[in-house]
Protein backbone atom coordinates (compact mmCIF):
# COMPACT_ATOMS: atom_id res chain seq x y z
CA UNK A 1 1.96 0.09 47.39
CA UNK A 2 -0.11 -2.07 45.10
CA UNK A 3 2.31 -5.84 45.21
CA UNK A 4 1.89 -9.26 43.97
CA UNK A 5 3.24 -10.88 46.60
CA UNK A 6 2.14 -9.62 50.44
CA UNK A 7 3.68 -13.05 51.93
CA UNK A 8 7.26 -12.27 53.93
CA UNK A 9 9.79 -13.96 51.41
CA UNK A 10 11.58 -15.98 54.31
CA UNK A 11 8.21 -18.21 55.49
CA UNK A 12 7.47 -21.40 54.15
CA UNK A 13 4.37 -20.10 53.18
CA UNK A 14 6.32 -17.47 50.69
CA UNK A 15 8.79 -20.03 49.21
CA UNK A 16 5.61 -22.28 48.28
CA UNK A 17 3.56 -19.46 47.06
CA UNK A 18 6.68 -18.27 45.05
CA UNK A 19 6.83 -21.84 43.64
CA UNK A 20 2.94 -21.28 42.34
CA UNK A 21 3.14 -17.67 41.30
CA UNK A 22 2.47 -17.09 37.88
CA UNK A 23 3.98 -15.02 35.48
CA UNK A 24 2.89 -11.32 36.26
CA UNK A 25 2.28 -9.17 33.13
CA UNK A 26 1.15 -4.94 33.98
CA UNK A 27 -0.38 -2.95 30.86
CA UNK A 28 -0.17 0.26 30.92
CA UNK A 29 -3.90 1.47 28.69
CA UNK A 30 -6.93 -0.10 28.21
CA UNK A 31 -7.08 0.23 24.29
CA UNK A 32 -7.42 -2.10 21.77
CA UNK A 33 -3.62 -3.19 21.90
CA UNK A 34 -3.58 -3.79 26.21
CA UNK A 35 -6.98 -5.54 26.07
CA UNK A 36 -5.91 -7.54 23.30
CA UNK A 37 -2.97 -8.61 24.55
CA UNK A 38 -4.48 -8.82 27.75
CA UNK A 39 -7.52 -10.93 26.97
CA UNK A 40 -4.74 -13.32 24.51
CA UNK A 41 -2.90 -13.91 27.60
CA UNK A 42 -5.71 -14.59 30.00
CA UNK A 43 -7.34 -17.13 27.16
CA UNK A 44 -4.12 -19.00 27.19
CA UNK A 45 -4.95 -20.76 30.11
CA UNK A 46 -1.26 -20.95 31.56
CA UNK A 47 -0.20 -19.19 35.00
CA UNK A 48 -0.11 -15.77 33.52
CA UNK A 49 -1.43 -12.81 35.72
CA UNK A 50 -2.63 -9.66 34.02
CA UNK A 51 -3.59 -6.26 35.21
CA UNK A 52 -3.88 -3.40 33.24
CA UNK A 53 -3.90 -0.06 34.53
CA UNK A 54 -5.66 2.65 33.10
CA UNK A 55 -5.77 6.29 33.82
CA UNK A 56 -9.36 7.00 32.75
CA UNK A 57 -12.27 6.35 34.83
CA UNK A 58 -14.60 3.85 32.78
CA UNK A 59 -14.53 2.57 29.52
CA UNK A 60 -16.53 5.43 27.80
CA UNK A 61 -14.96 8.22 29.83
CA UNK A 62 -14.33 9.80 26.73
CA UNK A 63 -15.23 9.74 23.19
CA UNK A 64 -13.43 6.74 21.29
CA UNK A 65 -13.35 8.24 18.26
CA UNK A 66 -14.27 6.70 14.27
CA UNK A 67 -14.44 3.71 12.51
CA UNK A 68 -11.60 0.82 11.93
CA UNK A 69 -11.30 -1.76 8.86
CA UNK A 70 -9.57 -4.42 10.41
CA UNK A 71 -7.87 -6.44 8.08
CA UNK A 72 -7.55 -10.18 7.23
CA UNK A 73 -3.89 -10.76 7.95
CA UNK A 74 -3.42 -8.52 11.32
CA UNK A 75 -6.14 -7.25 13.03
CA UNK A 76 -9.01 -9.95 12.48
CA UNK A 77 -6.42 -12.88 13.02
CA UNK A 78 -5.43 -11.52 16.54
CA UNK A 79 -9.43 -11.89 16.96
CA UNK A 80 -9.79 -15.40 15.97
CA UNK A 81 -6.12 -16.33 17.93
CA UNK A 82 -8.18 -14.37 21.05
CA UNK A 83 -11.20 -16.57 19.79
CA UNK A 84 -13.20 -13.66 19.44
CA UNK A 85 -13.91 -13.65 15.48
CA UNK A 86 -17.40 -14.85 15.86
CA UNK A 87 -18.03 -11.90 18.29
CA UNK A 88 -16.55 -9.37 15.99
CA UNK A 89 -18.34 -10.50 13.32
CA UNK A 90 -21.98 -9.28 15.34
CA UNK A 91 -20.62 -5.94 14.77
CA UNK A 92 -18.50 -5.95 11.74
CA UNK A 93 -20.15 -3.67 8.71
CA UNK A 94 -19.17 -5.24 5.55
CA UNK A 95 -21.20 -2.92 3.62
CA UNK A 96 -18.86 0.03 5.71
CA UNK A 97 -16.01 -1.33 2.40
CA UNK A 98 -18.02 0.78 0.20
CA UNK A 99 -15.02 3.55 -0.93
CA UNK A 100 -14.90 6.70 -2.86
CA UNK A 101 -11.64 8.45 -3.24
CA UNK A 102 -12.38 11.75 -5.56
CA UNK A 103 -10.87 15.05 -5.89
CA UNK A 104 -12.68 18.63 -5.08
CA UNK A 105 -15.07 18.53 -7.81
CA UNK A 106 -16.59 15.04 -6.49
CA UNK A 107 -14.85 13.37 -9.85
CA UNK A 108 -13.98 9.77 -8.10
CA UNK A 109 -10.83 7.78 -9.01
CA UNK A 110 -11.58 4.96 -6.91
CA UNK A 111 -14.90 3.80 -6.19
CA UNK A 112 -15.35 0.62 -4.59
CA UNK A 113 -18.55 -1.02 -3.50
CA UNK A 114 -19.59 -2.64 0.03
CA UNK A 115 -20.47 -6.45 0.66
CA UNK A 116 -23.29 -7.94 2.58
CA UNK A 117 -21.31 -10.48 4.91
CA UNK A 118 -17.81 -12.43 5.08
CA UNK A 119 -18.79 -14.57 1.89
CA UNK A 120 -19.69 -11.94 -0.16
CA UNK A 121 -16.59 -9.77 0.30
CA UNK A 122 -14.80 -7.60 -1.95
CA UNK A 123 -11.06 -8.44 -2.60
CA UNK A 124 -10.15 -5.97 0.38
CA UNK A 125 -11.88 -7.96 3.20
CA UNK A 126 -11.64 -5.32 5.32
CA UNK A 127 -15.30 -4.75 7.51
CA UNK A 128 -15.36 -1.87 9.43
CA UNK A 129 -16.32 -1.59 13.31
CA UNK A 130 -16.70 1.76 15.58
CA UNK A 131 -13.69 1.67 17.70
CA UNK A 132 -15.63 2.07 20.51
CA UNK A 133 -17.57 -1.29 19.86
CA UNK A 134 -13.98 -3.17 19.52
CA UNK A 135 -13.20 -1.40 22.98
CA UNK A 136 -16.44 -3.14 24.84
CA UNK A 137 -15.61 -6.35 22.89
CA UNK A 138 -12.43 -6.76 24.20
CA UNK A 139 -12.89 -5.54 27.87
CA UNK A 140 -15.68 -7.16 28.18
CA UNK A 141 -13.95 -10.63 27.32
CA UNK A 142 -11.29 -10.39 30.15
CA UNK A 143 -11.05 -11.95 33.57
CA UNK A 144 -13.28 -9.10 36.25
CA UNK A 145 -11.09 -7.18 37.98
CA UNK A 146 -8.28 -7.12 35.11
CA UNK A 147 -8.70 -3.18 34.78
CA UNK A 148 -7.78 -0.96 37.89
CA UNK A 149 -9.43 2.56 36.62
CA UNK A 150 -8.24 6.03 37.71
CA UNK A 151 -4.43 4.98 37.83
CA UNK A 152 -2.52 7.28 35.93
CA UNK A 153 1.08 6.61 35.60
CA UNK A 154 3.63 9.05 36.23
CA UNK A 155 6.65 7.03 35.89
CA UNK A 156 8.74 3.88 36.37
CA UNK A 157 11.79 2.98 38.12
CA UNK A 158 13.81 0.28 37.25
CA UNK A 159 16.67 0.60 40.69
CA UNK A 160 15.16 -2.75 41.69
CA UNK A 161 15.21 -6.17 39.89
CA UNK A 162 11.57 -5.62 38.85
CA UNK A 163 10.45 -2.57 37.43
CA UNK A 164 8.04 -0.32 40.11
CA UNK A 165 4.88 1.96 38.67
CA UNK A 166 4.50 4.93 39.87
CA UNK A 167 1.03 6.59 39.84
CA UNK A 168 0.29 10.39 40.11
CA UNK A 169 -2.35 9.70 43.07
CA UNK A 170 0.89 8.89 44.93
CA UNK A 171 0.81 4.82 45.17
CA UNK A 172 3.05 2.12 43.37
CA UNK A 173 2.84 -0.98 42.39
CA UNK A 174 5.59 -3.47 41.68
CA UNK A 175 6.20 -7.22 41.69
CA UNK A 176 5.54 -7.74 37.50
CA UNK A 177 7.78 -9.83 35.38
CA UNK A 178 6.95 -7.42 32.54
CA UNK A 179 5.57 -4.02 32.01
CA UNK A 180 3.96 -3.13 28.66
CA UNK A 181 3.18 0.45 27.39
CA UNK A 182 0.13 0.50 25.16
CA UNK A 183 -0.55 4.05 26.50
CA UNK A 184 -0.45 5.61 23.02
CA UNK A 185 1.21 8.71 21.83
CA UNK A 186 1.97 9.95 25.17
CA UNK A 187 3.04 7.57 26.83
CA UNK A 188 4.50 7.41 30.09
CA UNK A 189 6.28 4.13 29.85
CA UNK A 190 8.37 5.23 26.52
CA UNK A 191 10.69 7.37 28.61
CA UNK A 192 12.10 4.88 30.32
CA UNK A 193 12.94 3.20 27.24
CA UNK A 194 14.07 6.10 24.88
CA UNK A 195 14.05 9.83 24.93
CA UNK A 196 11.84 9.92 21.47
CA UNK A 197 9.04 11.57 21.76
CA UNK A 198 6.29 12.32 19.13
CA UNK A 199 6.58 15.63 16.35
CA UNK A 200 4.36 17.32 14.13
CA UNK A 201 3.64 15.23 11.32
CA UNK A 202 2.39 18.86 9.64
CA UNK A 203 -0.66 17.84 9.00
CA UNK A 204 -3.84 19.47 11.48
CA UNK A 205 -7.48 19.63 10.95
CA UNK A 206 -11.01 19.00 12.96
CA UNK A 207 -13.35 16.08 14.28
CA UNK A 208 -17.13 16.45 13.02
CA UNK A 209 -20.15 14.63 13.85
CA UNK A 210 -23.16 14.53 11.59
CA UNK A 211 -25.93 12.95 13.49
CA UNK A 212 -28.82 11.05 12.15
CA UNK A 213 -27.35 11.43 8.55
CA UNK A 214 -29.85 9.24 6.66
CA UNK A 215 -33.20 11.60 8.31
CA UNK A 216 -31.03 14.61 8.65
CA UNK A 217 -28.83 14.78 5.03
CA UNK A 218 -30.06 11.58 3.08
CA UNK A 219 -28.28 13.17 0.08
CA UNK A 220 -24.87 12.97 2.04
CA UNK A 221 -25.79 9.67 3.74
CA UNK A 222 -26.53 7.93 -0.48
CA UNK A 223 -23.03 9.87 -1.14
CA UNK A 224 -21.12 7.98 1.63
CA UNK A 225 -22.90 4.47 1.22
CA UNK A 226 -22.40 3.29 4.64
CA UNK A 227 -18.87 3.40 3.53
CA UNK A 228 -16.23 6.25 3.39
CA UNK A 229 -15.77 9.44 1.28
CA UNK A 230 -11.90 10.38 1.07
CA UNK A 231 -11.66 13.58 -0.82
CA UNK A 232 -8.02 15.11 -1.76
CA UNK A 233 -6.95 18.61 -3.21
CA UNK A 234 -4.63 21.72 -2.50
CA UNK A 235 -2.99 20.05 0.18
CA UNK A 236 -5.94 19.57 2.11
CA UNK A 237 -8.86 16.62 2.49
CA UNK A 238 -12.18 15.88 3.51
CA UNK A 239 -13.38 12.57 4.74
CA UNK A 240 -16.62 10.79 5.89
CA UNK A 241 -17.31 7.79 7.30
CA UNK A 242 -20.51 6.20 8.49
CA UNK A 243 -20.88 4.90 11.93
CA UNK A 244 -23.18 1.96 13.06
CA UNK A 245 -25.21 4.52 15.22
CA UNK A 246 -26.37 6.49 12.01
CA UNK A 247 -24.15 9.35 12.20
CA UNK A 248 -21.17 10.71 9.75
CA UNK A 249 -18.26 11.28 11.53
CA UNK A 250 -16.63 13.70 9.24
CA UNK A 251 -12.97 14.85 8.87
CA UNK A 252 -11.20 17.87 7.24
CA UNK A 253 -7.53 18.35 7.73
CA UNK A 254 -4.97 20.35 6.10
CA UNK A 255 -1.06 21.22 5.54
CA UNK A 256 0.15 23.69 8.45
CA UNK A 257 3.12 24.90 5.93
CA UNK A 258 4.09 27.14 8.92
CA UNK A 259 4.07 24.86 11.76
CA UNK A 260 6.42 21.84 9.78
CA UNK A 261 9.35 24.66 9.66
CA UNK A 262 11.91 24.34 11.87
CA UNK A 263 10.98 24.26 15.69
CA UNK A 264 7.95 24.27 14.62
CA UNK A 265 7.81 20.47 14.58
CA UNK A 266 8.58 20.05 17.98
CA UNK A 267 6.03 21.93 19.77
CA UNK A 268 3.00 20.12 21.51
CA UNK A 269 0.89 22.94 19.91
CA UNK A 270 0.56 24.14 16.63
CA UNK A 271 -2.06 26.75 17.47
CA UNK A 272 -4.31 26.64 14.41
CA UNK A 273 -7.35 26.53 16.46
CA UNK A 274 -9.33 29.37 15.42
CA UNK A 275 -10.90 29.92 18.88
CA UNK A 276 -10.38 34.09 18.67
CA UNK A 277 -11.23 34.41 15.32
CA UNK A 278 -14.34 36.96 15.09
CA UNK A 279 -15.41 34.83 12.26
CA UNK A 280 -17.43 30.93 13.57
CA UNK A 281 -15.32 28.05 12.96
CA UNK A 282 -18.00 27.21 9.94
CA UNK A 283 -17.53 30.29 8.93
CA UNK A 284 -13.76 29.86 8.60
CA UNK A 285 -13.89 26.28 7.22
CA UNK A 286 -16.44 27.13 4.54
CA UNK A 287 -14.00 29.57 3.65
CA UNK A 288 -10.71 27.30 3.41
CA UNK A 289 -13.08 24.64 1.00
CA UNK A 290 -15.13 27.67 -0.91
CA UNK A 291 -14.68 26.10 -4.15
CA UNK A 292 -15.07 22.81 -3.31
CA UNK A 293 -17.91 20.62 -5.08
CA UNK A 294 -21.33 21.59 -3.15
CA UNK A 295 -22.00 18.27 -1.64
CA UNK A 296 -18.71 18.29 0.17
CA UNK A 297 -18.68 21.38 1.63
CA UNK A 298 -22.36 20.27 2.86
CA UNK A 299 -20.51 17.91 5.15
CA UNK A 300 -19.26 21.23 6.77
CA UNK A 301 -22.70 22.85 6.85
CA UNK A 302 -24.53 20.11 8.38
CA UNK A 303 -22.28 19.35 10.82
CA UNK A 304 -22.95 19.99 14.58
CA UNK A 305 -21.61 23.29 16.24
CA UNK A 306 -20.91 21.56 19.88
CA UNK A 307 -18.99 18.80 18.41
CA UNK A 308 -16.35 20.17 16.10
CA UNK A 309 -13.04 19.29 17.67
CA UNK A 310 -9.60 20.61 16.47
CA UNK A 311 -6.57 17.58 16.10
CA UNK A 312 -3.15 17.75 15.08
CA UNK A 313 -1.46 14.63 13.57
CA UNK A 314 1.53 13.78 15.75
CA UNK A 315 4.06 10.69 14.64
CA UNK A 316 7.03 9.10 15.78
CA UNK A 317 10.30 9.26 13.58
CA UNK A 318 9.93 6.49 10.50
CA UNK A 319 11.87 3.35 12.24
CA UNK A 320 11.87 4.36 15.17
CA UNK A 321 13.51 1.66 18.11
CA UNK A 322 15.08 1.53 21.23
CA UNK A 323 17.64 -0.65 22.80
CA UNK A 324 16.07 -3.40 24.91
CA UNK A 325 15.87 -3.06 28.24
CA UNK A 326 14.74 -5.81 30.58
CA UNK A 327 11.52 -5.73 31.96
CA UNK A 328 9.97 -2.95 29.95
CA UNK A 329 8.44 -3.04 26.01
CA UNK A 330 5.88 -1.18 24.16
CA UNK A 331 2.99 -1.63 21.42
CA UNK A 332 0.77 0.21 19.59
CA UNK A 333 0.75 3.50 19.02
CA UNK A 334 3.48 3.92 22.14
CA UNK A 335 6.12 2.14 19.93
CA UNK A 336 4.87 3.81 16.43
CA UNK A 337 2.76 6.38 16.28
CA UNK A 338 1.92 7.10 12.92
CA UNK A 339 -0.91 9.04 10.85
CA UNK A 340 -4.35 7.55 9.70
CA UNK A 341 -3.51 7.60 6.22
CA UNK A 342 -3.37 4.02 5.62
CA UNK A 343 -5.63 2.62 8.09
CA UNK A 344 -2.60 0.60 9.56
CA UNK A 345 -2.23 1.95 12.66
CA UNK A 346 -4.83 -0.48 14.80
CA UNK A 347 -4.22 -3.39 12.57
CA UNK A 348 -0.38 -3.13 13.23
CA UNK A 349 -1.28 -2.45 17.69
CA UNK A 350 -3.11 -5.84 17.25
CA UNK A 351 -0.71 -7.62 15.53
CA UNK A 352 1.49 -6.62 18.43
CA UNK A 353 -0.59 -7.74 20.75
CA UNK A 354 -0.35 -11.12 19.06
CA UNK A 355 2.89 -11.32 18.89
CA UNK A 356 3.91 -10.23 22.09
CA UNK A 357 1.76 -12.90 23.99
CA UNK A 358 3.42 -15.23 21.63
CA UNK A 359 6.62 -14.06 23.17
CA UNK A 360 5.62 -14.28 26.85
CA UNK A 361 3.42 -17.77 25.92
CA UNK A 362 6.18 -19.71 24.62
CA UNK A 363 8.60 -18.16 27.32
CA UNK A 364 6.16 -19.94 30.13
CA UNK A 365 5.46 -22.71 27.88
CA UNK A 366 9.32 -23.28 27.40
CA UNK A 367 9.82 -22.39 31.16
CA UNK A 368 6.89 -25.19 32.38
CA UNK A 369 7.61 -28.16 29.49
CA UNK A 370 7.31 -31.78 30.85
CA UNK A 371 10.31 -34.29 30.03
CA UNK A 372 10.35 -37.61 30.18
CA UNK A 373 13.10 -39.54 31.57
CA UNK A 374 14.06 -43.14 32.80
CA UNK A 375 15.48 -44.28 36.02
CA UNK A 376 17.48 -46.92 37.08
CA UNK A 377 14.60 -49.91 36.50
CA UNK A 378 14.10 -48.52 33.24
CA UNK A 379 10.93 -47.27 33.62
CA UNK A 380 9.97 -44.00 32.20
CA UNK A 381 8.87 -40.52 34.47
CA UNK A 382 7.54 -37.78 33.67
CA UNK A 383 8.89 -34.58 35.40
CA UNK A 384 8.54 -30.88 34.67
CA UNK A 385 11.71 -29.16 33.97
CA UNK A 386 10.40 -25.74 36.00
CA UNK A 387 6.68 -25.82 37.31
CA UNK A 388 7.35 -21.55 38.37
CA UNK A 389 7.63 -19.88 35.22
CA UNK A 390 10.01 -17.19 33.99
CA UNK A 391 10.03 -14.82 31.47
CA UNK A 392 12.94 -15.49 28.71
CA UNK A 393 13.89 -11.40 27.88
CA UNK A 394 15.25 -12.75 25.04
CA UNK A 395 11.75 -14.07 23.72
CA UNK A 396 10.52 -10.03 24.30
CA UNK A 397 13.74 -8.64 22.65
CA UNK A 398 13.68 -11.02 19.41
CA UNK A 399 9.90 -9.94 19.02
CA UNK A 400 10.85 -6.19 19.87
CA UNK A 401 13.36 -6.53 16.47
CA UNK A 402 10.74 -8.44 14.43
CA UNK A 403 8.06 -5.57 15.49
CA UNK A 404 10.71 -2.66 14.38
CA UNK A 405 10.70 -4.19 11.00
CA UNK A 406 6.80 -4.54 10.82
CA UNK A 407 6.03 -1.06 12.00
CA UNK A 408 9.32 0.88 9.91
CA UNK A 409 7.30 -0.41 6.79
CA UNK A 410 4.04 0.17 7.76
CA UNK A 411 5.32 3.71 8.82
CA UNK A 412 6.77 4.82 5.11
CA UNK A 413 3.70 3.55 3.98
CA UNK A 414 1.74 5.89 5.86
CA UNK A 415 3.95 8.75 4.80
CA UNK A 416 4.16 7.57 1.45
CA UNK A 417 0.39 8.05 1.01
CA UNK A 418 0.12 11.08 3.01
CA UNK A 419 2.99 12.38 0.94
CA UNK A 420 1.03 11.44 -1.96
CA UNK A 421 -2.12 13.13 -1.64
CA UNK A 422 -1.33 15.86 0.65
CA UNK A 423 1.76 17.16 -0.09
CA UNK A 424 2.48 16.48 -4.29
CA UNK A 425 1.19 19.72 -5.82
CA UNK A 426 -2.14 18.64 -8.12
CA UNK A 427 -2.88 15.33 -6.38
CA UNK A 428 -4.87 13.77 -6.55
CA UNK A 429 -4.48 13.96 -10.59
CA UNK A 430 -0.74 13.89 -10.45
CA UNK A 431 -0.41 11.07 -7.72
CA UNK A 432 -3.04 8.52 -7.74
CA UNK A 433 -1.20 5.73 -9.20
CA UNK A 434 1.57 6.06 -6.38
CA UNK A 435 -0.89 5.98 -3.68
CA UNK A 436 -3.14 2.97 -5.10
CA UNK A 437 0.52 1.01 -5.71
CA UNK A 438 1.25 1.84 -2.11
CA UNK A 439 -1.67 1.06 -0.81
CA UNK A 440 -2.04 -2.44 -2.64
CA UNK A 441 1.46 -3.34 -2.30
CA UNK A 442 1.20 -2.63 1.82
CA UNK A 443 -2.17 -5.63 1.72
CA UNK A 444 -0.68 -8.19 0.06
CA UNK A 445 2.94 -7.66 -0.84
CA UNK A 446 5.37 -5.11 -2.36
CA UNK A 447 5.63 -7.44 -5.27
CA UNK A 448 2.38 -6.43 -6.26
CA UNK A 449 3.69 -2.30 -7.33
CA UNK A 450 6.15 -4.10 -9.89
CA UNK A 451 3.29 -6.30 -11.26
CA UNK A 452 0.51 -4.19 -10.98
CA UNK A 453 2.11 -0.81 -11.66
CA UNK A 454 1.99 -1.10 -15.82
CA UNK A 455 -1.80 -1.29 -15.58
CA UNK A 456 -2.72 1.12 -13.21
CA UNK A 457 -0.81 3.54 -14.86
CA UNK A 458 -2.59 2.73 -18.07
CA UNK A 459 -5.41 2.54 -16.38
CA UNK A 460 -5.25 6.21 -15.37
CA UNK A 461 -3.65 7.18 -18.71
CA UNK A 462 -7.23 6.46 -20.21
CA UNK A 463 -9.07 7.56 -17.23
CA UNK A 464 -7.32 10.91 -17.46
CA UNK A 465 -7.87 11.63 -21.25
CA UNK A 466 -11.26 11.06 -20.83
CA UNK A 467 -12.28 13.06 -17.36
């Protein structure tokens, strides 16, 4: 059994140890949310121990999956609190702003251009970076040694005062003031705090890699503009996005009208891959997006055969919570799993991860503060209150609440946009305005729908007459 403390708690040895041990914090994943938070703690510089536990093998174990635009007010201001900004900012593709948001026949109701740096910004400020670049930037600023590998959790007990890991090659590990899930959808550490566990948002689709796009399909690569492509119609979409590497990584979901009725919702599989189909799955997409504009179904064509993965969108119910329970929280994706429709969803795991080791900061700050008082000659000393540090639960519980209210917005406005373009008959024609209000009004303020909303619809009155 893995332990943080291997000293007999009755020597003197123990009781001085005990007086010097810091605050011990387990993460459960080594995403973007656990090595954020984990690398905020560590560059604290307080007595806080960290050790994240993660069930792959190595940090590219797997593929990481697309691009992320980080934005200003959540995910790059957990970077510069980790002072890690400047680092980002070697990778970060201001050019990847570049936008087009069009219908089937390639007409584009949004089109937005991409900037050459920080200065030079669009309004947005959102750069993009592969997620598997912000992985290896965050890892690779913690502490060696901070990342066990291979140790898959099964579960947690909580019989003791501390909670105890349990890990399916059979050992434990216990001794941590506080255990944090940021094992995403599936995670292990969310039973123990609620019996909630993900549905069918209805919504499935495939993973497609285009690689070499500018040598292989300059045609698409001019179309997408080192940016994104977001197509909408029918109740189905087609995305692009360029990656630093060269490639498109390309996306085409759709409605599953069958699986979002009744039990439907609940299963772990929706079975619309089209594995035993005697048709190829090109075949069959080609078919689903026949009259589609030409360029976009070339995203389809072009695409490579070996690397054409079927996903289904999973979520957690809008406001979802639990009731807090000593010991144990989550982040990320483990506390709110939500679709990609917004591009909240690692913005809103970082801004956890901020807040969280705000929590557990000022509980050891709090916990470790120097007073000053005077003795009997009247001069004044200087003596810390409590030089072992505790964790306050009711710093973790007050940001639990404040993190509910975050995430239950960010969720409906994730749905609301989904809603919008994939499930209002004739979007995107009939629903644009709804989804650019809902998308503004989630950057800087819901304020901005009541303000804003008389000229986009206008906007789109005129647009509309004339295309």
């Amino acid at each position: 059994m893995y332990r943080i403390s291997i000293l007999p708690t009755n020597s003197p040895s123990s009781r001085n140890a005990s007086r010097r041990m810091p605050l011990s914090i387990a993460i459960i994943g080594a995403g973007p949310a656990g090595c954020m938070l984990a690398r905020l703690l560590t560059h604290s510089q307080l007595p806080i121990k960290v050790t994240i536990f993660e069930s792959e093998s190595s940090l590219d174990f797997r593929s990481q999956g697309g691009t992320l635009d980080l934005h200003a007010s959540t995910g790059q201001r957990a970077l510069k609190a980790a002072g890690l900004f400047d680092e980002f900012l070697k990778y970060a593709r201001y050019d990847g702003e570049a936008l087009k948001i069009c219908d089937k026949n390639l007409l584009c109701y949004i089109t937005q251009g991409g900037s050459s740096n920080a200065k030079s910004s669009s309004f947005s400020n959102r750069p993009e970076i592969d997620r598997p670049q912000l992985r290896k930037l965050l890892f690779e600023s913690l502490p060696e040694g901070t990342v066990p590998w291979n140790r898959k959790l099964k579960s947690i007990s909580t019989d003791d005062t501390l909670p105890t890991l349990h890990f399916a090659d059979g050992t434990a590990a216990t001794g941590f003031d506080l255990v944090v899930g940021a094992d995403g959808a599936w995670s292990h550490v969310r039973p123990t705090l609620t019996d909630e566990r993900p549905f069918f948002s209805g919504i499935g689709g495939y993973s497609l890699v285009i690689p070499q796009a500018q040598r292989q399909t300059p045609k698409l690569f001019d179309l997408v503009n080192r940016g994104s492509v977001f197509a909408f119609s029918d109740g189905k979409s087609l995305t692009a996005q360029y990656m630093s590497d060269g490639s498109l990584n390309v996306g085409v979901w759709g409605v599953r009208a069958e699986a979002m009725a009744g039990e439907g919702r609940k299963k772990m599989n929706t079975n619309h891959d089209i594995e035993d189909s005697k048709f190829s799955l090109k075949s069959e997409l080609r078919e689903q997006y026949h009259d589609w504009h030409p360029d976009l179904q070339a995203f389809i064509q072009e695409a490579e055969d070996e690397k054409m993965v079927p996903r289904d969108l999973f979520m957690l119910p809008i406001g979802h919570r639990w009731e807090h329970r000593p010991g144990v929280t989550l982040i990320g994706d483990a506390a709110h799993l939500m679709g990609p429709w917004a591009g909240e969803g690692v913005n809103l795991a970082l801004e956890d991860a901020l807040k969280l080791s705000e929590a557990i900061i000022t509980s050891a700050t709090t916990c470790t503060s120097t007073t000053t008082t005077t003795d009997g000659l009247g001069e004044k000393k200087k003596k810390k209150s409590n030089p072992n540090p505790t964790l306050n639960h009711q710093h973790i519980q007050t940001f639990e609440h404040e993190m509910f209210a975050r995430a239950t917005r960010t969720q409906q406005m994730t749905w609301t946009m989904m809603e919008a373009m994939l499930l209002t008959p004739g979007a995107p024609r009939t629903s644009i305005e709804r989804y650019l209000l809902t998308a503004v009004g989630g950057g800087i303020g819901g304020w901005a729908g009541w303000v804003l909303a008389p000229i986009v619809y206008a906007w789109f009155f005129v647009f509309k007459l004339i295309w």
